[in-house]
N, C-alpha and C. Protein backbone atom coordinates (compact mmCIF):
# COMPACT_ATOMS: atom_id res chain seq x y z
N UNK A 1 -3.11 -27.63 11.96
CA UNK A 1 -2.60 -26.49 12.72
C UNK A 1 -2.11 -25.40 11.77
N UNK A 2 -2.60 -24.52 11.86
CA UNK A 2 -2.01 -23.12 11.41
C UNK A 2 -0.72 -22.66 11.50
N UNK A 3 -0.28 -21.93 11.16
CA UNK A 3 1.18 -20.90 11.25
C UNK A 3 1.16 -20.11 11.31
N UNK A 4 -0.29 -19.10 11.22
CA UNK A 4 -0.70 -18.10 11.69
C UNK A 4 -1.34 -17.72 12.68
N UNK A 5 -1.44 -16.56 13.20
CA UNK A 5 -2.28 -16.38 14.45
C UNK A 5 -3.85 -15.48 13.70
N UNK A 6 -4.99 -15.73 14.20
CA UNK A 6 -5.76 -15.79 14.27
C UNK A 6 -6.68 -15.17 15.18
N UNK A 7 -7.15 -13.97 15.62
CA UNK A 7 -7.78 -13.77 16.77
C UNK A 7 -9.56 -14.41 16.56
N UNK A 8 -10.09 -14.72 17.48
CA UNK A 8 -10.84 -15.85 17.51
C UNK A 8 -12.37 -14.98 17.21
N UNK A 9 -12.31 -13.86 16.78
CA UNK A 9 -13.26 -13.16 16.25
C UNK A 9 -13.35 -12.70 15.02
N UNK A 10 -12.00 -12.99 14.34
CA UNK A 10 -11.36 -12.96 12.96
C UNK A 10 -12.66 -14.38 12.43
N UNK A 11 -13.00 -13.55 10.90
CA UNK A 11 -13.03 -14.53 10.15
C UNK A 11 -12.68 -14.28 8.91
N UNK A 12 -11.89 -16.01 8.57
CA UNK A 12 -11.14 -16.27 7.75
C UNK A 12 -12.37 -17.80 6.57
N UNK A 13 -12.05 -17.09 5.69
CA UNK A 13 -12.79 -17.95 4.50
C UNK A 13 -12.13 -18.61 3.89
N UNK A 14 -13.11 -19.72 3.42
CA UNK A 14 -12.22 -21.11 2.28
C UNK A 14 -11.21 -20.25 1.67
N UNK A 15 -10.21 -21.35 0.71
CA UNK A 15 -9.46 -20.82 -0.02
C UNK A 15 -8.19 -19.58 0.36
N UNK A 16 -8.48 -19.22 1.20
CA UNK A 16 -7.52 -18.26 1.61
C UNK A 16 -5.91 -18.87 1.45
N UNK A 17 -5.14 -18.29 1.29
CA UNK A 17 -3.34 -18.88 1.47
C UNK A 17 -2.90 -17.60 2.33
N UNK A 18 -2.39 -18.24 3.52
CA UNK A 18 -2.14 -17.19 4.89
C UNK A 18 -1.14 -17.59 5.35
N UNK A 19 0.66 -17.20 5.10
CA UNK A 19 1.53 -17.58 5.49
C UNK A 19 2.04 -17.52 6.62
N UNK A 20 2.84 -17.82 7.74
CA UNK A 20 3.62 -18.45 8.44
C UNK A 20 4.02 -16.67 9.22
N UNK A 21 3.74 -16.54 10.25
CA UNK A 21 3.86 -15.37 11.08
C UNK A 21 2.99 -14.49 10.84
N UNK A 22 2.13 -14.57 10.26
CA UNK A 22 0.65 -13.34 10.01
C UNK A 22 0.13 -13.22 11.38
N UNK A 23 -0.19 -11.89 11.70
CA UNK A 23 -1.48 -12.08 12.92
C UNK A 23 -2.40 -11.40 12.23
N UNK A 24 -3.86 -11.84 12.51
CA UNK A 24 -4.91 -10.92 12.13
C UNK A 24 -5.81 -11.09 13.33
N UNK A 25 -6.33 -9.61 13.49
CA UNK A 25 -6.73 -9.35 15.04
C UNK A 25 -8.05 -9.39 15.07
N UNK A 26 -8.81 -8.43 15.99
CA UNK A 26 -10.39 -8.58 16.00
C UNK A 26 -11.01 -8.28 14.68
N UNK A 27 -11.89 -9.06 14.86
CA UNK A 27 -13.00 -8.38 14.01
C UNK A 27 -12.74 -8.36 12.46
N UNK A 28 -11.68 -8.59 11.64
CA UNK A 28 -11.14 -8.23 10.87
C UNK A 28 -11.86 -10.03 9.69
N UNK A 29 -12.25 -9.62 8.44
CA UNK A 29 -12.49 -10.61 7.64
C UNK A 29 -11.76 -11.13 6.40
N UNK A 30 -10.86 -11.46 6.33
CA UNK A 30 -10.36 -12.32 5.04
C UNK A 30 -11.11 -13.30 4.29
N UNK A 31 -11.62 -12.54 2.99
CA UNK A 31 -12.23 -13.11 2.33
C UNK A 31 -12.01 -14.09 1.03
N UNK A 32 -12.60 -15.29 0.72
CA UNK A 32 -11.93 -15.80 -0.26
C UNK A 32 -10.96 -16.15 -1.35
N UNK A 33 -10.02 -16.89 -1.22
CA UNK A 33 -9.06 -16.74 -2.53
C UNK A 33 -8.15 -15.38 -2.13
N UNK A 34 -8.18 -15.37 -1.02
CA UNK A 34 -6.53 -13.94 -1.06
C UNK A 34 -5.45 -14.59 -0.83
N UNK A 35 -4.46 -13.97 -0.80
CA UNK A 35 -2.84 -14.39 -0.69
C UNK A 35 -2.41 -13.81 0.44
N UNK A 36 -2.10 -13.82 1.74
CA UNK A 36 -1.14 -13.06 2.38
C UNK A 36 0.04 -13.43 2.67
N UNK A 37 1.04 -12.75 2.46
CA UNK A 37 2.51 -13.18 2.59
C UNK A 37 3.12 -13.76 4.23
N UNK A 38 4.07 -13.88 4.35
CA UNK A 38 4.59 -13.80 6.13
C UNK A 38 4.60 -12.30 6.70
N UNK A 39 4.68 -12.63 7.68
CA UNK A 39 4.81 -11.67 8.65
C UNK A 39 3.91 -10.44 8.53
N UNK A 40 2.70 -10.89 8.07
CA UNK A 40 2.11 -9.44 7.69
C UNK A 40 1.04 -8.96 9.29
N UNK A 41 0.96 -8.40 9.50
CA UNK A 41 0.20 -7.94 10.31
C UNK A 41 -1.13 -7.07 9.78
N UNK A 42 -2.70 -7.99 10.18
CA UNK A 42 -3.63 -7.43 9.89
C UNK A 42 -4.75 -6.63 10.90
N UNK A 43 -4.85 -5.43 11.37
CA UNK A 43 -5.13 -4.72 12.57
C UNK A 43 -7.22 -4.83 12.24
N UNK A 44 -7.59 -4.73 13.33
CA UNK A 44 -8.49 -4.73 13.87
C UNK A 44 -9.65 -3.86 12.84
N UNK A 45 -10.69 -4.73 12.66
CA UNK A 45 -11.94 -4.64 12.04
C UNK A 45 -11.64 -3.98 10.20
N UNK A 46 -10.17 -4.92 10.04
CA UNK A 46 -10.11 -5.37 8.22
C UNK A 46 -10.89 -6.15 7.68
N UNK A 47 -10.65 -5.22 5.90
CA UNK A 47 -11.86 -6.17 5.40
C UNK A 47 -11.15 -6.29 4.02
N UNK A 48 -10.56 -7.90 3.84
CA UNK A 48 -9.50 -7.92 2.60
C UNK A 48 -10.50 -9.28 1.61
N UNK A 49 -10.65 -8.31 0.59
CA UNK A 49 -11.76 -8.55 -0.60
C UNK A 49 -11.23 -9.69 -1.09
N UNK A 50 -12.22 -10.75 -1.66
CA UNK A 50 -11.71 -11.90 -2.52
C UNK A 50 -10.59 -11.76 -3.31
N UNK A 51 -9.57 -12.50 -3.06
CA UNK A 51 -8.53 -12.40 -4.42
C UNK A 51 -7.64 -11.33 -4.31
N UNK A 52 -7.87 -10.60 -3.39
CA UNK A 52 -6.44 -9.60 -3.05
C UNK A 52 -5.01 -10.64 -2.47
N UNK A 53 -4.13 -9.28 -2.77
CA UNK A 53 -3.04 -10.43 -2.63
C UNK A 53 -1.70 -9.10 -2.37
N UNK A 54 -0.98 -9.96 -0.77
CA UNK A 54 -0.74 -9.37 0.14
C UNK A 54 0.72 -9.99 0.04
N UNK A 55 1.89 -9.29 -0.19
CA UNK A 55 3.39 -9.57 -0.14
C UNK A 55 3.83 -9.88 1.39
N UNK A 56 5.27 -9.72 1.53
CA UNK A 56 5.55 -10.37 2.80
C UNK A 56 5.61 -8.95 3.72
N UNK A 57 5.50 -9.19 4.95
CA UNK A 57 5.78 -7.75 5.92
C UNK A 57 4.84 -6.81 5.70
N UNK A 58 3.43 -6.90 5.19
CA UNK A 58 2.50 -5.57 4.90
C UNK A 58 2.04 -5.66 6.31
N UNK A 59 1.85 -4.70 6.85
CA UNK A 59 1.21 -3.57 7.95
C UNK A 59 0.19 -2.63 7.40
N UNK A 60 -1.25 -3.83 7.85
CA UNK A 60 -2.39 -2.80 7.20
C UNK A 60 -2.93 -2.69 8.81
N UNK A 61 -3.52 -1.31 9.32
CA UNK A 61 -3.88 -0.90 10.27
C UNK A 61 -5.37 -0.83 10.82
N UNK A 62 -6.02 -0.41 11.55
CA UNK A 62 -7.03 -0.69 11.68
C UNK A 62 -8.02 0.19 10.72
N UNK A 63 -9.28 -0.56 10.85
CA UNK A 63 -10.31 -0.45 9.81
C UNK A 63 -9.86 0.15 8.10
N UNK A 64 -9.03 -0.54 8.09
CA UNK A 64 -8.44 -0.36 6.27
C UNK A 64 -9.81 -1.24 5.73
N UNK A 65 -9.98 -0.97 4.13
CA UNK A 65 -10.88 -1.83 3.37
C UNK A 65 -9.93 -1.96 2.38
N UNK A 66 -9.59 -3.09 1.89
CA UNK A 66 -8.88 -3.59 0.98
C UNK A 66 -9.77 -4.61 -0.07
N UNK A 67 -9.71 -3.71 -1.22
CA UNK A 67 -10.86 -4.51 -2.23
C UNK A 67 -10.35 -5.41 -3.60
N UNK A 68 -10.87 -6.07 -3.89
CA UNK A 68 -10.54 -6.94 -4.88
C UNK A 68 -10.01 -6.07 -6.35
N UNK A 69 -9.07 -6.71 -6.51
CA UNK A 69 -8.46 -5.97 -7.77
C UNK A 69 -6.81 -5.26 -7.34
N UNK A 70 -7.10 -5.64 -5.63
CA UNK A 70 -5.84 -4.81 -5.22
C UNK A 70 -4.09 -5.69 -4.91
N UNK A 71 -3.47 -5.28 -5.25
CA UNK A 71 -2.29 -6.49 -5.43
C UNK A 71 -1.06 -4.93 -4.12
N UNK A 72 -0.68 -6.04 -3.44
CA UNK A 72 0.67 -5.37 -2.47
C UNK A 72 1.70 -5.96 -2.51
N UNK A 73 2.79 -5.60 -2.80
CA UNK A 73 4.32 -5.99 -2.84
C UNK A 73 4.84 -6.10 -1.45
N UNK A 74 5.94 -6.53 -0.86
CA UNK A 74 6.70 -6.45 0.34
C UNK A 74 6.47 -4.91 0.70
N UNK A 75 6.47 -5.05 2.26
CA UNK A 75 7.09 -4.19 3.20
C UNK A 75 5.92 -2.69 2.93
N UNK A 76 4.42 -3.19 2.59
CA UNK A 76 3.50 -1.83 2.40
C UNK A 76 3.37 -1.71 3.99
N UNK A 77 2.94 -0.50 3.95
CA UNK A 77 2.17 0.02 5.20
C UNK A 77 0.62 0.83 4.64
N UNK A 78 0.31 0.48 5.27
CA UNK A 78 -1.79 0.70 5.01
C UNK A 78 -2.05 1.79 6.60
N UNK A 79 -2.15 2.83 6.31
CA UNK A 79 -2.22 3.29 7.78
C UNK A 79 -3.95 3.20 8.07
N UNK A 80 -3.98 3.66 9.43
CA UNK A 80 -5.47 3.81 9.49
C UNK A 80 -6.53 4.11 8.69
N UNK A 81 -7.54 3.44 8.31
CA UNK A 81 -8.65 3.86 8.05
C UNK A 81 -8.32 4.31 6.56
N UNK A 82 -7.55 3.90 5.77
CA UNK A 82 -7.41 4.22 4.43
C UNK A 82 -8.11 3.23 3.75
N UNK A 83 -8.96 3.74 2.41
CA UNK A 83 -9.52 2.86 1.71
C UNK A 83 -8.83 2.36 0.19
N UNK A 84 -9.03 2.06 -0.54
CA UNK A 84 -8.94 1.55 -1.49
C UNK A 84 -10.26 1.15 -2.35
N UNK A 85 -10.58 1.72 -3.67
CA UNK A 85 -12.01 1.76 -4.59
C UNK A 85 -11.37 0.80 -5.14
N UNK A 86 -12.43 -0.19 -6.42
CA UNK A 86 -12.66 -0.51 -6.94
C UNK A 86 -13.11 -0.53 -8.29
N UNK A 87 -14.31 0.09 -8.18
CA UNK A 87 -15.37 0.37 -9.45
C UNK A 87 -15.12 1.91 -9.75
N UNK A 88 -14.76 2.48 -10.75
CA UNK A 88 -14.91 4.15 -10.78
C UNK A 88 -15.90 4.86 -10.67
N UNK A 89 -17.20 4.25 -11.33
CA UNK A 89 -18.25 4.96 -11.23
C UNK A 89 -19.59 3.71 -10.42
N UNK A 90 -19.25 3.16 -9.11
CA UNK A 90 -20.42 2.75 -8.60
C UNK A 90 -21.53 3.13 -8.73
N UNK A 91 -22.79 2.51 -9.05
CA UNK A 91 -24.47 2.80 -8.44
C UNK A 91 -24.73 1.58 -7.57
N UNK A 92 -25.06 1.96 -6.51
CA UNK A 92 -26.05 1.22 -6.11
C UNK A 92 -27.07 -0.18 -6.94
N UNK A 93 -27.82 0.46 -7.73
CA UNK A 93 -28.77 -1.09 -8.71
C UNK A 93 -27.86 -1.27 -9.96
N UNK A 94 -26.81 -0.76 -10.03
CA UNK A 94 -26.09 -1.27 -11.26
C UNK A 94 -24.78 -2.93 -10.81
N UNK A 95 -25.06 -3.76 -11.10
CA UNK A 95 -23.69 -4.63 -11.22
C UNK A 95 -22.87 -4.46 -11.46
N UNK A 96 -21.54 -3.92 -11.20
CA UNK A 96 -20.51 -3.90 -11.76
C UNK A 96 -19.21 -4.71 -11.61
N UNK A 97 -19.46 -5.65 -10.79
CA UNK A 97 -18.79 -6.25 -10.35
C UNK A 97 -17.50 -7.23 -11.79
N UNK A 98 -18.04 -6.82 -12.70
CA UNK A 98 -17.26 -7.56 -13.88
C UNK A 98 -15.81 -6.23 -14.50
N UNK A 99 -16.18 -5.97 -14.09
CA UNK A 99 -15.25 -4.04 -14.40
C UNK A 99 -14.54 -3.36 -13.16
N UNK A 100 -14.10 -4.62 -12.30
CA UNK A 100 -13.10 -3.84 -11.20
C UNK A 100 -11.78 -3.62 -12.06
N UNK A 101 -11.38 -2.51 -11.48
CA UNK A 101 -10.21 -2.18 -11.70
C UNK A 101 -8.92 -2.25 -10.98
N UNK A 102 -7.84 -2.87 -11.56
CA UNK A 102 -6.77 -2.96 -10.47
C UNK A 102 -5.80 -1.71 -10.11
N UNK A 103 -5.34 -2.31 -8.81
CA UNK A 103 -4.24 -1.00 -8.37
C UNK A 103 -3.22 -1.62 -7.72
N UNK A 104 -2.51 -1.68 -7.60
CA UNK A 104 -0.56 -2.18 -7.72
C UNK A 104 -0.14 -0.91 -6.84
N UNK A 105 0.20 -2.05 -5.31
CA UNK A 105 0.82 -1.04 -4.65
C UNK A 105 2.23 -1.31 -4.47
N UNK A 106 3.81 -0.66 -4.70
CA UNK A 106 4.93 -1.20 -5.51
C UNK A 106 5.39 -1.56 -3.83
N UNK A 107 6.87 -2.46 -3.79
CA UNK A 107 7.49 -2.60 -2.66
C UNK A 107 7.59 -1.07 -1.23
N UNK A 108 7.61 -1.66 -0.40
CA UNK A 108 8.01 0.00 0.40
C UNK A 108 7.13 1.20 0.79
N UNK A 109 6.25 0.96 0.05
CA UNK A 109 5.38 1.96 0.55
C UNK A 109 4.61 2.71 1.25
N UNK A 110 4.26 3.44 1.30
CA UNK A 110 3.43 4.10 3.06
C UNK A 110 2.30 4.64 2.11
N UNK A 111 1.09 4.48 3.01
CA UNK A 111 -0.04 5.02 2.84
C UNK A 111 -0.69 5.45 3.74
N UNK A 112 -1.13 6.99 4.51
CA UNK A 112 -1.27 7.28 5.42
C UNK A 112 -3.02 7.64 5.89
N UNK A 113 -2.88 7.46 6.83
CA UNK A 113 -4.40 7.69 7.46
C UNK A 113 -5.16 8.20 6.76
N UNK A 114 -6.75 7.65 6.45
CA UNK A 114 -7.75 8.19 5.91
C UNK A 114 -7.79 8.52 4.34
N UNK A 115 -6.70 7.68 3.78
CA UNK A 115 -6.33 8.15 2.15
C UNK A 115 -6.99 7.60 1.59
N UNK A 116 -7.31 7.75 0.45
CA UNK A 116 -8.40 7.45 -0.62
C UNK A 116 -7.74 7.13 -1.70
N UNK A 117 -7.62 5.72 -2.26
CA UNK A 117 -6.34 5.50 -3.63
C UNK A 117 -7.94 4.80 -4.46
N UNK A 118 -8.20 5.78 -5.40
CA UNK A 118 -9.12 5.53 -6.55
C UNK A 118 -8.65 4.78 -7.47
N UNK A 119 -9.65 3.82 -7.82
CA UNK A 119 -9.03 2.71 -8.22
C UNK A 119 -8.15 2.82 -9.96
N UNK A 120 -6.95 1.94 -10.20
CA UNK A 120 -6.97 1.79 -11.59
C UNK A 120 -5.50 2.83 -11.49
N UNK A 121 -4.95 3.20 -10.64
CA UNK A 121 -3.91 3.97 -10.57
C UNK A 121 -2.48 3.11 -9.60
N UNK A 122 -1.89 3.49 -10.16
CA UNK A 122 -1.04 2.64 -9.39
C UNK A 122 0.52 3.13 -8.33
N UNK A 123 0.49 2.88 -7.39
CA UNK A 123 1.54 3.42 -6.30
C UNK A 123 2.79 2.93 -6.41
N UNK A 124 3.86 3.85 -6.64
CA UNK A 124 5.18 3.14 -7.03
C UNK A 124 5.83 2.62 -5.82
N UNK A 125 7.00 2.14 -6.00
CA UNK A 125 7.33 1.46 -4.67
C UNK A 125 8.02 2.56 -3.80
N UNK A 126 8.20 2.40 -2.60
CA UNK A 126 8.82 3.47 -1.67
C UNK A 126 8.10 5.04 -1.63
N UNK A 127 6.98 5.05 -2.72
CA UNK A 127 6.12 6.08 -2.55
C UNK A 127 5.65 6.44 -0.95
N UNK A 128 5.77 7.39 -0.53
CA UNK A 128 4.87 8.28 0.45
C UNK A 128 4.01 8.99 -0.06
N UNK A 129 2.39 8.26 0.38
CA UNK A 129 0.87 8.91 0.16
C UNK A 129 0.40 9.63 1.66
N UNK A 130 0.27 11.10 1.81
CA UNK A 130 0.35 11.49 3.05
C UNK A 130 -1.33 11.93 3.54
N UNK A 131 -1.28 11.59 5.14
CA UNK A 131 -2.88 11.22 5.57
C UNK A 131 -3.85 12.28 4.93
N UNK A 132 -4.60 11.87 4.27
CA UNK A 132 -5.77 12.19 3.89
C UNK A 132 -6.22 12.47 2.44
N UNK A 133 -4.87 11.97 1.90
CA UNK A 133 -4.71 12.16 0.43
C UNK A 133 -6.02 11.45 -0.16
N UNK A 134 -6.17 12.16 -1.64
CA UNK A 134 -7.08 11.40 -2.67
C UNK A 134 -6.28 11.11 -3.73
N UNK A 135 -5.88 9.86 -4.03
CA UNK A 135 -5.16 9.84 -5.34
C UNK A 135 -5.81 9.53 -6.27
N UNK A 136 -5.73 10.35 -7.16
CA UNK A 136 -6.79 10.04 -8.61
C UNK A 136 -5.81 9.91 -9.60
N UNK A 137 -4.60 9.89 -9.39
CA UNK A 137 -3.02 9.28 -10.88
C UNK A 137 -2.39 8.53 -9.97
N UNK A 138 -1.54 8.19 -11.38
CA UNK A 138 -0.40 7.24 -11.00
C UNK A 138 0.76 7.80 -10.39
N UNK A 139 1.25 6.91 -9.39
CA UNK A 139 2.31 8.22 -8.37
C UNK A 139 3.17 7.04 -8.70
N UNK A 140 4.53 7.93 -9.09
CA UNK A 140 6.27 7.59 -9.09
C UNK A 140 6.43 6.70 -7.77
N UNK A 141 7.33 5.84 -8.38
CA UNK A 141 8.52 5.76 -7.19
C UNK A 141 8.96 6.76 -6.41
N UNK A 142 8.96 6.55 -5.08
CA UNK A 142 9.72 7.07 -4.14
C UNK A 142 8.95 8.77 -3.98
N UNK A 143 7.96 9.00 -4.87
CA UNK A 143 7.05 9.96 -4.70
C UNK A 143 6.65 10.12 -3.37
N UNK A 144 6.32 11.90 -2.89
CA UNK A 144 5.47 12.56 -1.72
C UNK A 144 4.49 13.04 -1.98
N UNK A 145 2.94 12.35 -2.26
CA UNK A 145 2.30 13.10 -2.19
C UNK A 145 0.81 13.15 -1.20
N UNK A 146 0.48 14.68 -1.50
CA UNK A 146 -0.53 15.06 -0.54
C UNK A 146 -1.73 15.70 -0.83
N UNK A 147 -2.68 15.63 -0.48
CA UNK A 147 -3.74 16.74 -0.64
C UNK A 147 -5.13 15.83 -1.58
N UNK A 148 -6.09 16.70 -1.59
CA UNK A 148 -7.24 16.08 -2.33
C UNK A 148 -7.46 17.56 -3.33
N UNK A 149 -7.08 17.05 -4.76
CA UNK A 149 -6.83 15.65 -4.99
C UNK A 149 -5.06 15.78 -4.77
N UNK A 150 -4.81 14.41 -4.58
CA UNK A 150 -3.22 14.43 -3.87
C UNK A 150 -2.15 14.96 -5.23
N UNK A 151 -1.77 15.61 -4.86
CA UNK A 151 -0.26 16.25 -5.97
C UNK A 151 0.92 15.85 -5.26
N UNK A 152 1.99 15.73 -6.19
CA UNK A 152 3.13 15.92 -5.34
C UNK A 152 3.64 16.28 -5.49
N UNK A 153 4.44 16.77 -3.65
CA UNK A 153 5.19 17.65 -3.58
C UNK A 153 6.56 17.51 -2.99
N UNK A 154 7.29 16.55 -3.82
CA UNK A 154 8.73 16.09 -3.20
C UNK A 154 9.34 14.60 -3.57
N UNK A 155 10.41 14.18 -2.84
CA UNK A 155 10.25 12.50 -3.21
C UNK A 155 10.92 12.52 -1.45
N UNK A 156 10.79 10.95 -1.22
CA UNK A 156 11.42 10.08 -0.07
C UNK A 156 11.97 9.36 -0.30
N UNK A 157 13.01 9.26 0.86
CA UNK A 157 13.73 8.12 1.12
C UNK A 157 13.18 6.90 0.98
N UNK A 158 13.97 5.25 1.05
CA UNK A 158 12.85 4.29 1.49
C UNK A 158 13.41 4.00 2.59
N UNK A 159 14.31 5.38 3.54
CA UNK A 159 13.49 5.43 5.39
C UNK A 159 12.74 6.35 5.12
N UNK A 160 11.82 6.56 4.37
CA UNK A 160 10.86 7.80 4.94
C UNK A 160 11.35 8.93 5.09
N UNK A 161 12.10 9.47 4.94
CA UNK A 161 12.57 10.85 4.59
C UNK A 161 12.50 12.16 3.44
N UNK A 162 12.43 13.18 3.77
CA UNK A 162 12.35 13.68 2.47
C UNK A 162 13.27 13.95 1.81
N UNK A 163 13.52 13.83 0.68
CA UNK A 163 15.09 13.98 -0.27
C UNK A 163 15.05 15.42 -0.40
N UNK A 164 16.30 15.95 -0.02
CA UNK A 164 16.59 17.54 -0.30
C UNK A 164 17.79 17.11 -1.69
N UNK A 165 17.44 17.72 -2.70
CA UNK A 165 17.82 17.32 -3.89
C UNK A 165 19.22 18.91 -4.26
N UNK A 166 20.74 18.09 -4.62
CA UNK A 166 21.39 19.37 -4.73
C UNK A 166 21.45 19.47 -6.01
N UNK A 167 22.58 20.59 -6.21
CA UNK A 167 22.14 20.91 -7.86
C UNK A 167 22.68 20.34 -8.89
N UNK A 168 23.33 18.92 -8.00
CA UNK A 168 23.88 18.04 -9.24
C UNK A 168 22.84 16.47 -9.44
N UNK A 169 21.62 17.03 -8.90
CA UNK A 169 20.63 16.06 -8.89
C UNK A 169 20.82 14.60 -7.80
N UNK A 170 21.67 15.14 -6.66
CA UNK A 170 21.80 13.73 -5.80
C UNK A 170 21.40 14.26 -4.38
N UNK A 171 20.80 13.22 -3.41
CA UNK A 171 20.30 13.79 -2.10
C UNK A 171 20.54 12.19 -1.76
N UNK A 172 20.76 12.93 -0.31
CA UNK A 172 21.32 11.68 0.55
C UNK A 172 20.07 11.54 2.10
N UNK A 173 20.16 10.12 2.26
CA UNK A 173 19.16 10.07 3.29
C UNK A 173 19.84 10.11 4.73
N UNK A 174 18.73 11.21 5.47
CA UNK A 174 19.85 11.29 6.52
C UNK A 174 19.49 10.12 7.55
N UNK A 175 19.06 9.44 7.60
CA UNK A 175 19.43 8.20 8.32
C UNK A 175 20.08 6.89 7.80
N UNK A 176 19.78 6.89 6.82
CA UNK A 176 20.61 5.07 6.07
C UNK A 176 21.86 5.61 5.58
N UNK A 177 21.85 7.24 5.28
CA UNK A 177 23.51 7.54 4.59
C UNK A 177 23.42 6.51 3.02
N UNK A 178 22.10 6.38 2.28
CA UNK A 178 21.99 6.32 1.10
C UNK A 178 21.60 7.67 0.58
N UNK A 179 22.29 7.34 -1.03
CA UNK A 179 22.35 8.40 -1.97
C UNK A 179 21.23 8.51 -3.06
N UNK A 180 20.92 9.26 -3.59
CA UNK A 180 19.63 8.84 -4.90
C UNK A 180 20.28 9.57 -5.53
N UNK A 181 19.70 9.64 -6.77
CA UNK A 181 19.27 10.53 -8.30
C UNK A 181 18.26 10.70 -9.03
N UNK A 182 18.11 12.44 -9.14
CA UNK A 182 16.64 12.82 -9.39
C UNK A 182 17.19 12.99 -10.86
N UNK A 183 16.62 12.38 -11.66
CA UNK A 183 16.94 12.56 -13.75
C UNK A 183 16.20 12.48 -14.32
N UNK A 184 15.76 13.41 -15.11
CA UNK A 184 14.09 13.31 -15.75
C UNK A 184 12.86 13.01 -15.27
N UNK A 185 12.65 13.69 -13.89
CA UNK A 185 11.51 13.47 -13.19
C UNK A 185 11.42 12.20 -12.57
N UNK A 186 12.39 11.13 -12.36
CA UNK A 186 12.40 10.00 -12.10
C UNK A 186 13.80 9.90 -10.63
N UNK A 187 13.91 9.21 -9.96
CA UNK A 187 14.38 9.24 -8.71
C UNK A 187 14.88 7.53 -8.71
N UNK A 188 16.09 7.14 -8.33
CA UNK A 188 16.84 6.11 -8.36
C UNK A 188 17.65 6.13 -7.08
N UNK A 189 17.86 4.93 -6.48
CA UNK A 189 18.74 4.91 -5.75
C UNK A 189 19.87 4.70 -5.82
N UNK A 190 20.73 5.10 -5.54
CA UNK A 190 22.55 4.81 -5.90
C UNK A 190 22.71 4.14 -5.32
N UNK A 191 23.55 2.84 -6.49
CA UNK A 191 24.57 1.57 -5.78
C UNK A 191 25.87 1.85 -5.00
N UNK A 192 26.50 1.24 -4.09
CA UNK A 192 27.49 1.87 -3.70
C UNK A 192 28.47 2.16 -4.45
N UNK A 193 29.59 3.08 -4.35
CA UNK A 193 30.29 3.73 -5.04
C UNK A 193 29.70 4.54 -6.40
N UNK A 194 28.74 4.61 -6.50
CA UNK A 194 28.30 5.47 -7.60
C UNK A 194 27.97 7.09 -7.62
């Protein structure tokens, strides 16, 4: 007996490790040798590549492609239809399958509809990637970015907010009533009393 749920059009391959509150819905294929954590929720007509490997609480949405080489920390969000590369320079009659490249998506993160994260770059944690982005670098912690190719333009909360930064370098989130610090291009969250 399982501990996961399973929709009965899901297929799931040998080797898989699929923890204890996962659902994965229609259509959706887990392929060999992946990891998924608890509670993750996998939406309708996914396709998670050999050997990916999925932290606890990820929310990948429908028709995401999640390819080998790709590693997720706790608490990602995968919005619709966002992909994830592999190979930098695919052909068709070429093999390349020995030269994937990895991408590290950090705790917290959001990735929004239709985004494109090219492979070999890596997403910091609590980063916001906004729908339709192309990321071709490595994006900060707690980074906002947008556009093709995606730049950024701001940082977030890890509620999702945007940090309005004052001029002693601290911004507060207006829903958790946490504090950060922006210092050398880098963004931290403040412990209490600090």
């Amino acid at each position: 007996m399982t501990n996961y749920y399973a929709h009965e059009t899901a297929v799931i391959d040998e080797g898989c490790e699929i923890q204890e509150g996962t659902k994965i819905w229609h259509f959706s294929h887990i392929m060999p040798n992946c990891k998924i954590g608890k509670h993750c929720n996998i939406g309708q007509n996914v396709v998670v590549s050999p050997e990916v490997i999925l932290g606890d609480n990820v929310k990948v949405q429908n028709n995401v492609s999640i390819y080998t080489g790709v590693t997720c920390d706790d608490d990602v969000f995968l919005g619709p239809s966002m992909v994830f590369t592999n190979v930098i320079n695919p052909r068709s009659a070429i093999n390349r399958r020995g030269q994937y490249l990895k991408t590290h998506v950090g705790r917290g993160a959001s990735i929004g509809a239709n985004a494109t994260i090219v492979c070999g770059h890596n997403i910091g944690q609590y980063a916001f990637i906004g729908a339709g982005a192309v990321v071709t670098k490595e994006v900060p912690d707690y980074a906002l970015v947008v556009g093709n190719p995606a730049r950024q333009i701001g940082w977030m909360s890890e509620f999702g907010h945007r940090l309005d930064f004052n001029e002693f370098g601290k911004a507060q989130c207006p829903e958790s009533g946490e504090w950060y610090e922006l210092k050398e291009n880098q963004v931290k969250k403040l412990l209490y009393g600090n």
